[in-house]
C-alpha atoms as a PDB file:
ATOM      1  CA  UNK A   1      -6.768   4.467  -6.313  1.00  0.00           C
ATOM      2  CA  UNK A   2      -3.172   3.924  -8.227  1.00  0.00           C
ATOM      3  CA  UNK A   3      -3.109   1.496 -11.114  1.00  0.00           C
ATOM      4  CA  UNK A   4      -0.151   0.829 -13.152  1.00  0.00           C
ATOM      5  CA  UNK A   5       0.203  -1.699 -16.290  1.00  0.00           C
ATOM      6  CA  UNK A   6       3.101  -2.916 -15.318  1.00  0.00           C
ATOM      7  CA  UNK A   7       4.138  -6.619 -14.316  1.00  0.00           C
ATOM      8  CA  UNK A   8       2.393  -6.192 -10.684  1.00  0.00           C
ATOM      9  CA  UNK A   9       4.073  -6.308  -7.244  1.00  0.00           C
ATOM     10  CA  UNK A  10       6.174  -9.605  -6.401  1.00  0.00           C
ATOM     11  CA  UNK A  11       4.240 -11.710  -4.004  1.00  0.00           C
ATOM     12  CA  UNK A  12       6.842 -11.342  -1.475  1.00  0.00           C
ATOM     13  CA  UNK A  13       6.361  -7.572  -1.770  1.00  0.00           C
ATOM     14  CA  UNK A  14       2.815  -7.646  -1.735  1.00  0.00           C
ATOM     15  CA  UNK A  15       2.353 -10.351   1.239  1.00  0.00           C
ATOM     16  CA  UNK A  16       4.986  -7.501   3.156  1.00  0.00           C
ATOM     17  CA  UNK A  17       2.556  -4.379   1.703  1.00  0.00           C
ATOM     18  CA  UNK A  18      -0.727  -6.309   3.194  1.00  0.00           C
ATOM     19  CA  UNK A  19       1.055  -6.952   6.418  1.00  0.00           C
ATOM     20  CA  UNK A  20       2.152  -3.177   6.732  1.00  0.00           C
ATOM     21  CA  UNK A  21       5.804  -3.955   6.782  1.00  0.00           C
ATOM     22  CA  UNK A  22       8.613  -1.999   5.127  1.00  0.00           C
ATOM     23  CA  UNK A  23       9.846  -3.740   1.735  1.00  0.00           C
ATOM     24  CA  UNK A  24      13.437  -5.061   1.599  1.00  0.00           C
ATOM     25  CA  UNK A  25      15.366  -5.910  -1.168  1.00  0.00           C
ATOM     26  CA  UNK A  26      19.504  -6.342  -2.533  1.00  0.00           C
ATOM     27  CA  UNK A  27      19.726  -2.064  -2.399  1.00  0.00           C
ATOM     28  CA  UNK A  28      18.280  -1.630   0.998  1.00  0.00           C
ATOM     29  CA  UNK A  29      14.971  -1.102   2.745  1.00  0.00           C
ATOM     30  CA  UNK A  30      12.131   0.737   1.239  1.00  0.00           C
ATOM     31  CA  UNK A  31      10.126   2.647   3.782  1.00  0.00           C
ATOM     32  CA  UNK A  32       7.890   5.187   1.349  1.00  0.00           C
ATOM     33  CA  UNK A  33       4.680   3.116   1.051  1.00  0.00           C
ATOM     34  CA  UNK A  34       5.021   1.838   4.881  1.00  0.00           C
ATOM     35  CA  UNK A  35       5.373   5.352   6.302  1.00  0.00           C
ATOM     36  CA  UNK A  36       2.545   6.831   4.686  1.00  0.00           C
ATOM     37  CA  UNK A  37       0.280   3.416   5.780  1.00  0.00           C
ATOM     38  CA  UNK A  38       1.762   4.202   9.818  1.00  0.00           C
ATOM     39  CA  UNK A  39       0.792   7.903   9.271  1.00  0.00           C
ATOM     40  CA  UNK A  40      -2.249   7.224   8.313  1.00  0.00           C
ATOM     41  CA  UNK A  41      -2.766   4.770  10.566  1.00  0.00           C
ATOM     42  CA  UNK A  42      -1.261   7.443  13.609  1.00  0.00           C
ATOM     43  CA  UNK A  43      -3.772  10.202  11.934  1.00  0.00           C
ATOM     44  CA  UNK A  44      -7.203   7.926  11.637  1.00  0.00           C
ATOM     45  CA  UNK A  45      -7.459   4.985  13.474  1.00  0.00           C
ATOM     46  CA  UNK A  46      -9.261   2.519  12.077  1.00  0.00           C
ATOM     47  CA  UNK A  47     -10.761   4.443  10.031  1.00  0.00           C
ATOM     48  CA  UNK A  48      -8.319   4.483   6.683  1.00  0.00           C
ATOM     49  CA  UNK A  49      -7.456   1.845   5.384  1.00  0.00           C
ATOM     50  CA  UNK A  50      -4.696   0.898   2.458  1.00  0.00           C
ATOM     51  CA  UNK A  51      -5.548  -2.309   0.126  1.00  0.00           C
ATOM     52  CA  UNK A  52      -2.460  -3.471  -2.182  1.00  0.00           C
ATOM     53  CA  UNK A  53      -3.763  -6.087  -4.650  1.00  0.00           C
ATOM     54  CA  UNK A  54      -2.113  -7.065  -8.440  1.00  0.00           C
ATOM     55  CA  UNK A  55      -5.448  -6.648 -11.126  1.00  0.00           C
ATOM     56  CA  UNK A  56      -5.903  -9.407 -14.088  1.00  0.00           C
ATOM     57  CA  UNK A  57      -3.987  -9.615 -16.480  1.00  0.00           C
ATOM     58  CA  UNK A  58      -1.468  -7.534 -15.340  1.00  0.00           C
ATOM     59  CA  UNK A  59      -0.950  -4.550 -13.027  1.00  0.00           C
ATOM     60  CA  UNK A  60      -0.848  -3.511  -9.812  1.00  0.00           C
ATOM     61  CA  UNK A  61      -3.152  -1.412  -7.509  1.00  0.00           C
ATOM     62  CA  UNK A  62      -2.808   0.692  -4.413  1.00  0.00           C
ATOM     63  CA  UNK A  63      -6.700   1.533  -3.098  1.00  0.00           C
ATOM     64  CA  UNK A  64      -6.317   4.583  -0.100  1.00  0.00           C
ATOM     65  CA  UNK A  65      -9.479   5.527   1.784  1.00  0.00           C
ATOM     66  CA  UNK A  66      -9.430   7.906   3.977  1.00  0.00           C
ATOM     67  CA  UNK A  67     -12.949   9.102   5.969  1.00  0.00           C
ATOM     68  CA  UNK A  68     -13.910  12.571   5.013  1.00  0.00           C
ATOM     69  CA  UNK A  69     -16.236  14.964   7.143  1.00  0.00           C
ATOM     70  CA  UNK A  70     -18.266  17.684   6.182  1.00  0.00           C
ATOM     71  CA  UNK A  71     -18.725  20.446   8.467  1.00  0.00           C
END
């Protein structure tokens, strides 16, 4: 998990984040977060998942699971 204190992600950003869609704003498109949900997505299946939320009172959080096998 990633927290941060800050002010949280926009709710524009977020609703693209949940949909797994790059972010776009006035200096371009922002592909970071959405290439690293596609590779995980290419490299698991199913399996991983990626769950953007914004935490009371303030904040945002980025929750990555990924499965893990022992051998």
């Amino acid at each position: 998990s990633i927290l941060d204190s800050g002010e949280g992600f926009d709710s524009q950003v977020l609703s693209r984040l949940r949909q797994g869609r790059p972010i776009e704003s006035e200096t371009g498109t922002h592909v970071g977060i959405y290439n690293v949900t596609q590779r995980l997505e290419i490299l698991y299946g199913s399996k991983a998942s990626t769950v953007f939320e914004n935490r009371e009172p303030h904040g945002a959080a980025v929750h990555i699971c990924i499965p893990y096998e022992a051998h």
